[in-house]
Protein backbone atom coordinates (compact mmCIF):
# COMPACT_ATOMS: atom_id res chain seq x y z
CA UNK A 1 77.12 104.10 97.88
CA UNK A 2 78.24 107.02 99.48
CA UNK A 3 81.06 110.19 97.83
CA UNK A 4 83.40 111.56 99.78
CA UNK A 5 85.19 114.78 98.79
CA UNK A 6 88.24 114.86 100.40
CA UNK A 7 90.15 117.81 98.08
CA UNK A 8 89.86 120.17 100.78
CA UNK A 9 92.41 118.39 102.94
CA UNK A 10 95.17 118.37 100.46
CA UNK A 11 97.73 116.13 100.94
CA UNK A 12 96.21 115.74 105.07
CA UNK A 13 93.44 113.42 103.51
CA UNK A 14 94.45 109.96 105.03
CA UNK A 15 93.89 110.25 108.23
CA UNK A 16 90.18 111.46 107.67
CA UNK A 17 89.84 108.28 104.79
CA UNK A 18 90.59 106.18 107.28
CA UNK A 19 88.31 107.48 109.47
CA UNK A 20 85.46 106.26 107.09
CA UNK A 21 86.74 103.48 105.84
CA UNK A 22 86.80 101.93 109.27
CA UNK A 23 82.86 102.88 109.40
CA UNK A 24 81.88 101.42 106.54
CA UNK A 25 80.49 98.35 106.49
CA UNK A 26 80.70 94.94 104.67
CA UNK A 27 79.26 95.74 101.00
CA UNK A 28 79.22 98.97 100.77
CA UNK A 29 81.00 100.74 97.94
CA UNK A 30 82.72 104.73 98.89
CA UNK A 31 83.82 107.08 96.31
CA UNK A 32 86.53 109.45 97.18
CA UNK A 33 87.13 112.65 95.34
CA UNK A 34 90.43 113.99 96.46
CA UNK A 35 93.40 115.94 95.46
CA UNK A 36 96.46 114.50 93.11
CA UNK A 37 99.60 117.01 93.06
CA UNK A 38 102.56 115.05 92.69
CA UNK A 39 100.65 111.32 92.04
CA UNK A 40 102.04 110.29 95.58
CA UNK A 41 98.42 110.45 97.10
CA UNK A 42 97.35 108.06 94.35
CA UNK A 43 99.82 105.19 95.78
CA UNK A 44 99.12 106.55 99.38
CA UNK A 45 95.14 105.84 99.13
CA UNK A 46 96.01 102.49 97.47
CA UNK A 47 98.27 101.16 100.01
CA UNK A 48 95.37 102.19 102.61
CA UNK A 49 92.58 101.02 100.98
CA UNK A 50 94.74 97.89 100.93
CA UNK A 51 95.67 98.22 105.02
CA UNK A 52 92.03 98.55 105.54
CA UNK A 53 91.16 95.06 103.79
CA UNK A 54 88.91 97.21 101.29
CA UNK A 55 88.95 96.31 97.35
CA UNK A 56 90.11 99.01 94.94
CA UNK A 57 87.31 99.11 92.66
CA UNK A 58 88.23 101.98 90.51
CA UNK A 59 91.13 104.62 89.96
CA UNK A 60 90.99 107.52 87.50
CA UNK A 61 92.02 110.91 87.16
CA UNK A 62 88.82 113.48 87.29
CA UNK A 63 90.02 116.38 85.57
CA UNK A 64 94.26 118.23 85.84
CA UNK A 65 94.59 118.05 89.44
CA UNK A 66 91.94 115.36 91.01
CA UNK A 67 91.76 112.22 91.19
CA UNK A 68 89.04 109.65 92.19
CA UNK A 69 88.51 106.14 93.74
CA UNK A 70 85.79 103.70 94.21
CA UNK A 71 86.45 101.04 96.93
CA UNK A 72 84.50 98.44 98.26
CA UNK A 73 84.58 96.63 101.56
C-alpha cells in the first residue's frame, strides 16, 4: 500500500495519477490525498480510476478542502 499526495498539483493532478496508476501492479492498493475545490476532481479521479480498470475502494472527504481515495488494481 502506497499514499500519494497529490494536493500540490491542484486541479493539474490527473495526469500525474495516471502516471502511477499505470505502474502499479495487480493487487496493490494506492491512496491518493489530493485537492477538492469545486467537487469536480472527485468525479474526475473516479472516471479515471475507472479508465484505468482500477477498483474504487474508498472515497471520503479528509478535512474542508481535501479529499481522499483508496483504489485497488
Amino acid at each position: 500500500m502506497k499514499r500519494y499526495d497529490l494536493r500540490h498539483l491542484k486541479d493539474g493532478f490527473e495526469p500525474r495519477m495516471k502516471e502511477i496508476l499505470s505502474s502499479h501492479k495487480v493487487g496493490e492498493v494506492a491512496i491518493f490525498l489530493f485537492e477538492i475545490g469545486d467537487f469536480s476532481p472527485i468525479q474526475k479521479s473516479a472516471d479515471l480510476v475507472k479508465e484505468c480498470r482500477y477498483e474504487l475502494l474508498n472515497s471520503l472527504k479528509f478535512n474542508e478542502v481535501d479529499w481522499t481515495i483508496v483504489v485497488k488494481k
